[in-house]
C-alpha atoms as a PDB file:
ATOM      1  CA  UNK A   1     -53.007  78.619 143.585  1.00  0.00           C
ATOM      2  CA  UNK A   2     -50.140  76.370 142.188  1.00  0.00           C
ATOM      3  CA  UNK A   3     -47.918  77.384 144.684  1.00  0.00           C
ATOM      4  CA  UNK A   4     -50.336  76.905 147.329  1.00  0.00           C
ATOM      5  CA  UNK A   5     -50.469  73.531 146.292  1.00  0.00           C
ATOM      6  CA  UNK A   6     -46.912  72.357 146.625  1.00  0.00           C
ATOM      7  CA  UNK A   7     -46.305  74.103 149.517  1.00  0.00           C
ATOM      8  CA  UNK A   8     -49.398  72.153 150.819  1.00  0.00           C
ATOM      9  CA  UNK A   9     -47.818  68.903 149.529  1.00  0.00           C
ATOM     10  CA  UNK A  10     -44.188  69.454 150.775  1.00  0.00           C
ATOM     11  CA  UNK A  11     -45.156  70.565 153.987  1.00  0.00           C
ATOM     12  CA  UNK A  12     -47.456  66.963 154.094  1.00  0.00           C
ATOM     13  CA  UNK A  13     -43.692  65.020 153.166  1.00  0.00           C
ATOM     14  CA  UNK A  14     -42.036  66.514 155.528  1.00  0.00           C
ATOM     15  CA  UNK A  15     -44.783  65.904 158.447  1.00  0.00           C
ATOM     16  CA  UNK A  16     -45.115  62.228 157.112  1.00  0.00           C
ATOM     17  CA  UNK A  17     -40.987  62.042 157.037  1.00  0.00           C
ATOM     18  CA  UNK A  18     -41.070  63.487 160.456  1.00  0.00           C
ATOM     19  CA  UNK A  19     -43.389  61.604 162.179  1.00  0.00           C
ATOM     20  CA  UNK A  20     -41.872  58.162 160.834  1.00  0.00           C
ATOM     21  CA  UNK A  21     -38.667  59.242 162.124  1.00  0.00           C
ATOM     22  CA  UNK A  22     -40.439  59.486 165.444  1.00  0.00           C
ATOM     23  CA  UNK A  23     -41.641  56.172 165.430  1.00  0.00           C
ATOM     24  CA  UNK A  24     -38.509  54.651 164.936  1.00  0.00           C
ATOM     25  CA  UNK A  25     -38.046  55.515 168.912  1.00  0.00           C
ATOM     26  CA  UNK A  26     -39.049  52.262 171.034  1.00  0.00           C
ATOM     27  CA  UNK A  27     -40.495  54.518 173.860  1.00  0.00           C
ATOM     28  CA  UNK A  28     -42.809  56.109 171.618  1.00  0.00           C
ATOM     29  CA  UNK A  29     -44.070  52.809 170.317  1.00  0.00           C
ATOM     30  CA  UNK A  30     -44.357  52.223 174.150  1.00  0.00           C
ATOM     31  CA  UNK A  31     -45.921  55.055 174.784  1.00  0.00           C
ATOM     32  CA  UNK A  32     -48.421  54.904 172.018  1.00  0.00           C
ATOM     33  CA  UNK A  33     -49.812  51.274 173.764  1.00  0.00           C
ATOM     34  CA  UNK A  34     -50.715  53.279 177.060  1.00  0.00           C
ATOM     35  CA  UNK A  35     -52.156  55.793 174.904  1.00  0.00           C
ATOM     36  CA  UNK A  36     -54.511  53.474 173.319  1.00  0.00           C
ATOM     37  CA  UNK A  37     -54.902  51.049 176.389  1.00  0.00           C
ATOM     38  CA  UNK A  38     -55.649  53.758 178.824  1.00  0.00           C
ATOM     39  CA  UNK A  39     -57.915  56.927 179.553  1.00  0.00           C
ATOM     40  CA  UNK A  40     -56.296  60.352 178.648  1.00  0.00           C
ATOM     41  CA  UNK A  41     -57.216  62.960 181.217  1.00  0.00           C
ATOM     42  CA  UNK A  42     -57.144  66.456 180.707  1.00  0.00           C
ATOM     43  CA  UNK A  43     -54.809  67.760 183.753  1.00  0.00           C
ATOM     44  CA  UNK A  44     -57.114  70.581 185.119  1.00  0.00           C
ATOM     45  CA  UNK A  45     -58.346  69.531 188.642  1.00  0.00           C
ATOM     46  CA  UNK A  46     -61.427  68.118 187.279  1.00  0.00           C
ATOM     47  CA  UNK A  47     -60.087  65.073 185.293  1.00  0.00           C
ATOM     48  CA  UNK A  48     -62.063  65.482 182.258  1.00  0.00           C
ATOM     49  CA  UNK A  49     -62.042  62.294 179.759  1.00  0.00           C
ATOM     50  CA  UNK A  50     -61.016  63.904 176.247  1.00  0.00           C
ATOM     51  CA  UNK A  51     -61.084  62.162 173.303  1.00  0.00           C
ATOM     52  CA  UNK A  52     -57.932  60.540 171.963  1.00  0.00           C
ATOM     53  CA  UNK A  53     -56.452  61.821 168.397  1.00  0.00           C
ATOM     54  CA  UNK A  54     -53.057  62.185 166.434  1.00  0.00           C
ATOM     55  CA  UNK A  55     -52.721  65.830 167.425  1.00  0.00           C
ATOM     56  CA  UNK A  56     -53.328  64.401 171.529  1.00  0.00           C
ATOM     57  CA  UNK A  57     -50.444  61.543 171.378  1.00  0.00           C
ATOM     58  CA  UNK A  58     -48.118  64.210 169.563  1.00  0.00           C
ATOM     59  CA  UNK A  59     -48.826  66.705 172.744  1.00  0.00           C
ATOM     60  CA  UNK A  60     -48.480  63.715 175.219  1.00  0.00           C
ATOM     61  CA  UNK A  61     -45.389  62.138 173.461  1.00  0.00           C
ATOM     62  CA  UNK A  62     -43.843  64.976 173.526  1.00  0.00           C
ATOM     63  CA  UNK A  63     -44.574  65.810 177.369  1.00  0.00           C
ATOM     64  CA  UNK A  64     -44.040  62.427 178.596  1.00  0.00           C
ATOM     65  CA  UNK A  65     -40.594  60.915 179.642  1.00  0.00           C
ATOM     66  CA  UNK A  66     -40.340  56.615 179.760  1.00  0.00           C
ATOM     67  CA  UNK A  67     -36.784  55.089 180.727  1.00  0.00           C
ATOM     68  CA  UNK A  68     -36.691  51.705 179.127  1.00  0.00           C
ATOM     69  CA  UNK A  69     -34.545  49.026 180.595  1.00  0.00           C
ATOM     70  CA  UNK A  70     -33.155  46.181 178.505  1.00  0.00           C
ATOM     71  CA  UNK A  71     -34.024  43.008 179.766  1.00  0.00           C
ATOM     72  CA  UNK A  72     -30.644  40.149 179.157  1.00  0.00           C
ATOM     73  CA  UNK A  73     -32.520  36.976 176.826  1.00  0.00           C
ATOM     74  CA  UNK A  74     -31.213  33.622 176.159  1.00  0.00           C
ATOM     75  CA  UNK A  75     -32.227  31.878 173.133  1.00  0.00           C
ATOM     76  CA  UNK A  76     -34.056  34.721 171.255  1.00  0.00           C
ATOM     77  CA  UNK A  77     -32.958  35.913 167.962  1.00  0.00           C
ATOM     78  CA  UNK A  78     -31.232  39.414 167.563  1.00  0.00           C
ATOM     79  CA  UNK A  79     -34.214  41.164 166.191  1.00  0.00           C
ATOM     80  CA  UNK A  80     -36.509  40.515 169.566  1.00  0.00           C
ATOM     81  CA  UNK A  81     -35.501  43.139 172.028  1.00  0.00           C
ATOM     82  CA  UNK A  82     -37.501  42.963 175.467  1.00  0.00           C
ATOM     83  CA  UNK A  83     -37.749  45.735 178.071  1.00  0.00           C
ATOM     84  CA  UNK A  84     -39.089  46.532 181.404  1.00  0.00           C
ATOM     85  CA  UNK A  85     -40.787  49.765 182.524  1.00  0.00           C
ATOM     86  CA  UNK A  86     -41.553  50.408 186.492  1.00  0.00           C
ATOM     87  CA  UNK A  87     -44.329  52.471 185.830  1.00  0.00           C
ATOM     88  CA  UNK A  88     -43.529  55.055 189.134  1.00  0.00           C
ATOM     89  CA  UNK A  89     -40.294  55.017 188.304  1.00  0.00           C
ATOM     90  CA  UNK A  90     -39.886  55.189 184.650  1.00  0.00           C
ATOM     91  CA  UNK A  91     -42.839  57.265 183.446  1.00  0.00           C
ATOM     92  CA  UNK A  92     -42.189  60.888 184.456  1.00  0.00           C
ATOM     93  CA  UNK A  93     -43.991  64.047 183.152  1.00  0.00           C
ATOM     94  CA  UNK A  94     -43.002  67.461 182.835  1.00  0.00           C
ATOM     95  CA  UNK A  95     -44.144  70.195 185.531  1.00  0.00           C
ATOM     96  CA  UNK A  96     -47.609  70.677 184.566  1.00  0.00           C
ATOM     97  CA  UNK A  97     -48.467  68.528 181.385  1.00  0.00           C
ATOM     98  CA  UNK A  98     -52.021  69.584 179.947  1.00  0.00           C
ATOM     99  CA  UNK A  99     -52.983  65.852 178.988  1.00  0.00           C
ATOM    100  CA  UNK A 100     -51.992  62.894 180.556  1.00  0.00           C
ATOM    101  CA  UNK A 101     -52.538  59.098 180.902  1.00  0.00           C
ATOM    102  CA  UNK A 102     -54.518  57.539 183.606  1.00  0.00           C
ATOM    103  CA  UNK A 103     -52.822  54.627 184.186  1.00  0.00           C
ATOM    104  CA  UNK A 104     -51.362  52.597 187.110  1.00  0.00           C
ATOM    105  CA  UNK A 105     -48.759  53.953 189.547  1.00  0.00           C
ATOM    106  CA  UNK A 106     -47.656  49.814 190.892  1.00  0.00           C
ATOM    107  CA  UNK A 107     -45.913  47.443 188.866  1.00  0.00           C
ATOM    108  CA  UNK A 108     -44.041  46.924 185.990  1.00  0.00           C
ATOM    109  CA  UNK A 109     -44.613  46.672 181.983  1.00  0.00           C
ATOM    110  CA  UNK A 110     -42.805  44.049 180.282  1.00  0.00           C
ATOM    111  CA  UNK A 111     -42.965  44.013 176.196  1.00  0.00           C
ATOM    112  CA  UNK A 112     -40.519  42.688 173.228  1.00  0.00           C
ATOM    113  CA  UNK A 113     -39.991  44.431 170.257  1.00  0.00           C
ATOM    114  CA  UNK A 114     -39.579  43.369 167.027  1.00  0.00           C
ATOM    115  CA  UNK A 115     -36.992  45.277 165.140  1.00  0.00           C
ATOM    116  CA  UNK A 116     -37.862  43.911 161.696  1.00  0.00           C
ATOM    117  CA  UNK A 117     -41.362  44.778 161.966  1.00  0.00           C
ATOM    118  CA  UNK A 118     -41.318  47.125 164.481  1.00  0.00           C
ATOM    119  CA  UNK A 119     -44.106  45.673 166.547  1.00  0.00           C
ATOM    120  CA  UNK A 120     -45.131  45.923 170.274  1.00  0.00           C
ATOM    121  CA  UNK A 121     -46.156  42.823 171.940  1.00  0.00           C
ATOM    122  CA  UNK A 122     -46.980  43.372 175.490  1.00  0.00           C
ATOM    123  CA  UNK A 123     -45.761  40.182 177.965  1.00  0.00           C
ATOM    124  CA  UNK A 124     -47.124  41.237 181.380  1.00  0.00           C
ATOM    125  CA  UNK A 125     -48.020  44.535 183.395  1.00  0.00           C
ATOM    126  CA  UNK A 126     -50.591  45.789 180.100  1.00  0.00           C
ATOM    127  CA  UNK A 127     -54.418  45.535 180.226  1.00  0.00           C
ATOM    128  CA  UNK A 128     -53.942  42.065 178.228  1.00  0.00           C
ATOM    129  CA  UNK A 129     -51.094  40.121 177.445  1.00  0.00           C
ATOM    130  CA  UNK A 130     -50.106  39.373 173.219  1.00  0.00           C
ATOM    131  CA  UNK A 131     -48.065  36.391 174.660  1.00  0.00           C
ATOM    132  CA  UNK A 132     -50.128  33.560 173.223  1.00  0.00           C
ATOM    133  CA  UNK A 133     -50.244  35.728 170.001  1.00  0.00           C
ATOM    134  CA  UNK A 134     -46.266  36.454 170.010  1.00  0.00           C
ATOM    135  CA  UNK A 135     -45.580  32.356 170.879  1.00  0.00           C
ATOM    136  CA  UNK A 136     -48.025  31.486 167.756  1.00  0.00           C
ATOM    137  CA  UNK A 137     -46.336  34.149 165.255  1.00  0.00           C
ATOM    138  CA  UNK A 138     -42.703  33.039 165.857  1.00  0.00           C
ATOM    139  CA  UNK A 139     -43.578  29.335 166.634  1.00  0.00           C
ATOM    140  CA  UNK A 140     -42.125  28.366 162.672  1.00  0.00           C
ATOM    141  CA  UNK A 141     -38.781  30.183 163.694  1.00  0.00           C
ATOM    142  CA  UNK A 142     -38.247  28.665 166.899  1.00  0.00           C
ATOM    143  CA  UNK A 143     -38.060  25.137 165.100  1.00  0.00           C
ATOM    144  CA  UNK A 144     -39.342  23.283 168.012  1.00  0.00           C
ATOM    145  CA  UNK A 145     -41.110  20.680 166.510  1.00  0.00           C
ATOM    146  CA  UNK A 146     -43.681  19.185 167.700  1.00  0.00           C
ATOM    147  CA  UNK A 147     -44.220  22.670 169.802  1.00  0.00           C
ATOM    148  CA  UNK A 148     -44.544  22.270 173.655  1.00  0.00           C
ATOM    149  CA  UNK A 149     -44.269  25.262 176.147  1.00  0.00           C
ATOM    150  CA  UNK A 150     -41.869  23.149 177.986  1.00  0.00           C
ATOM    151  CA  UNK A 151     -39.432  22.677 175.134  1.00  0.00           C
ATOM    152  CA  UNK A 152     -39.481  26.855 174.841  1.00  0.00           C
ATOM    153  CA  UNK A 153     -39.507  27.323 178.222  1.00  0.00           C
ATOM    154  CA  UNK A 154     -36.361  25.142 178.460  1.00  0.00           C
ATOM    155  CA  UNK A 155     -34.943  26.947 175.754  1.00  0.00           C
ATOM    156  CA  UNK A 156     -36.189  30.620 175.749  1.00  0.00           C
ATOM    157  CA  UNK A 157     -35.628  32.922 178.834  1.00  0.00           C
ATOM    158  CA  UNK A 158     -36.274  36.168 179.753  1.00  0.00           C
ATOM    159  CA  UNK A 159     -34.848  37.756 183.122  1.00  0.00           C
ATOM    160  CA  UNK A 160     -37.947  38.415 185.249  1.00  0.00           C
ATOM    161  CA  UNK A 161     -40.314  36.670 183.093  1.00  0.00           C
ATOM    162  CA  UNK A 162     -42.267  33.101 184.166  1.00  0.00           C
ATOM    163  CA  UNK A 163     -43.142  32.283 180.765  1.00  0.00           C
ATOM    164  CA  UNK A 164     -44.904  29.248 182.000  1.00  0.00           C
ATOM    165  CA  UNK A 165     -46.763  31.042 184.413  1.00  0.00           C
ATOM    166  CA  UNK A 166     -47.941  33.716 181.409  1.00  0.00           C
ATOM    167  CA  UNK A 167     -48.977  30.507 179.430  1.00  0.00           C
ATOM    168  CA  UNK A 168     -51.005  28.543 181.849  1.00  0.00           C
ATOM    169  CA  UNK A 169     -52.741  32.008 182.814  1.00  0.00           C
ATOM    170  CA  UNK A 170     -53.562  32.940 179.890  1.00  0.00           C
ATOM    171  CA  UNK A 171     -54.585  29.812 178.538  1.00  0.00           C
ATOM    172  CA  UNK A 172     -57.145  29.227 181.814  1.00  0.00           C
ATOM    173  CA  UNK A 173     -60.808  29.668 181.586  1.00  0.00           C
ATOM    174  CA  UNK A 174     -60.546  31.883 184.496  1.00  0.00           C
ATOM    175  CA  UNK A 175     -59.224  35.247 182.807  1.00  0.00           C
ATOM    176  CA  UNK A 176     -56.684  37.034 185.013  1.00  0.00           C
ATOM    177  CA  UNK A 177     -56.774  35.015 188.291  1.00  0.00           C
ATOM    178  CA  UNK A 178     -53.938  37.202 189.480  1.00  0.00           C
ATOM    179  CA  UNK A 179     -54.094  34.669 192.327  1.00  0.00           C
ATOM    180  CA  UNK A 180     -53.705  31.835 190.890  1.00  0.00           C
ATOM    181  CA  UNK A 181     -51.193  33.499 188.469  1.00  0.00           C
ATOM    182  CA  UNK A 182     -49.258  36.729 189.866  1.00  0.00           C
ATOM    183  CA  UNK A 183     -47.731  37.099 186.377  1.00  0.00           C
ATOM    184  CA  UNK A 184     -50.947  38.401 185.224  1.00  0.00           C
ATOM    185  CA  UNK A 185     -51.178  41.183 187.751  1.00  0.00           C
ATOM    186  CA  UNK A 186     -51.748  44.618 185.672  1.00  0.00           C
ATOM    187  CA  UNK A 187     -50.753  47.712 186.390  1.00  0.00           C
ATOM    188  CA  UNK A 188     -52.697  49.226 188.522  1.00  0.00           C
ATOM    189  CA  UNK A 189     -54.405  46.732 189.798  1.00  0.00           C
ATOM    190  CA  UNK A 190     -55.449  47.052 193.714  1.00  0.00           C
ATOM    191  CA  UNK A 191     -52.509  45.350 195.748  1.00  0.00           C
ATOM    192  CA  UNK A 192     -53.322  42.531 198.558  1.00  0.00           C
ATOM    193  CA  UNK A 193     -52.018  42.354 201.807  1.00  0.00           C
ATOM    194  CA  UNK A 194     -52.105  39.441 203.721  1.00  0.00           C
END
């Protein structure tokens, strides 16, 4: 009985050491937002929802391939990494995953990182944007006082990112005019020709 308990507990430190050595990987953090933000389907011609667990993100992390591309800053501090991911490009599978995410197939996810916390925020391309969250959170370390969008948008870039776009967007009463504002455009959504 003794033995079966520290065998038991050993085997739980080395699946806790293990799986925080996994989320030290930026595409898995990635990964685990369209996990959460999207439907799972189970891949067996009928498209089943399933329901999403800890056991389902291992099997679909571990069967899911996302290139991350750095995006080149100017004004950020070290710690803030930002990336891009075309989502038919840079989210492959392998031949015949059981699970996989139902997400969009046109466009691109943009997201920073922050090293020192290791948190996600998603910028554009996600089912909702944490921009007015990330811009409130690091406001103090910016030191732009009073704080204006046009003093960080003067100061803060981001290649491929219209940061005052994102703002005035998200700030509208009209929630994701993707007219209006293309930044907003989500994965996925339907594509207009005119």
């Amino acid at each position: 009985m003794k033995k079966t308990w520290i065998l038991t507990l050993i085997l739980m430190m080395f699946g806790l050491s293990a799986m925080s050595q996994q989320m030290q990987d930026y595409s898995t953090l990635f990964k685990m937002q369209l996990f959460m933000n999207n439907w799972v389907v189970y891949n067996d011609r009928n498209y089943d929802v399933v329901v999403k667990t800890d056991t389902l993100f291992m099997v679909i992390n571990r069967n899911m391939k996302v290139t991350l591309h750095s995006l080149k800053t100017e004004g950020f501090p070290d710690g803030l990494l930002f990336f891009e991911v075309d989502a038919e490009e840079d989210i492959k599978y392998n031949d015949k995953p059981d699970y996989l995410i139902k997400g969009g197939c046109c466009g691109k996810y943009v997201f920073c990182i922050d090293t020192f916390e290791f948190t996600l925020y998603r910028i554009s391309g996600f089912e909702n944007s944490d921009f007015l969250y990330f811009l409130d959170k690091y406001e103090w370390q910016w030191k732009l006082r009073p704080f204006t969008i046009g003093k960080f948008i003067e100061k803060y870039k981001v290649e491929g990112v219209d940061f005052k776009c994102l703002y005035n967007g998200l700030r509208d009463g009209r929630l994701f005019d993707k007219y209006k504002y293309p930044c907003l455009k989500r994965v996925g959504d339907p594509v207009t020709i005119h």
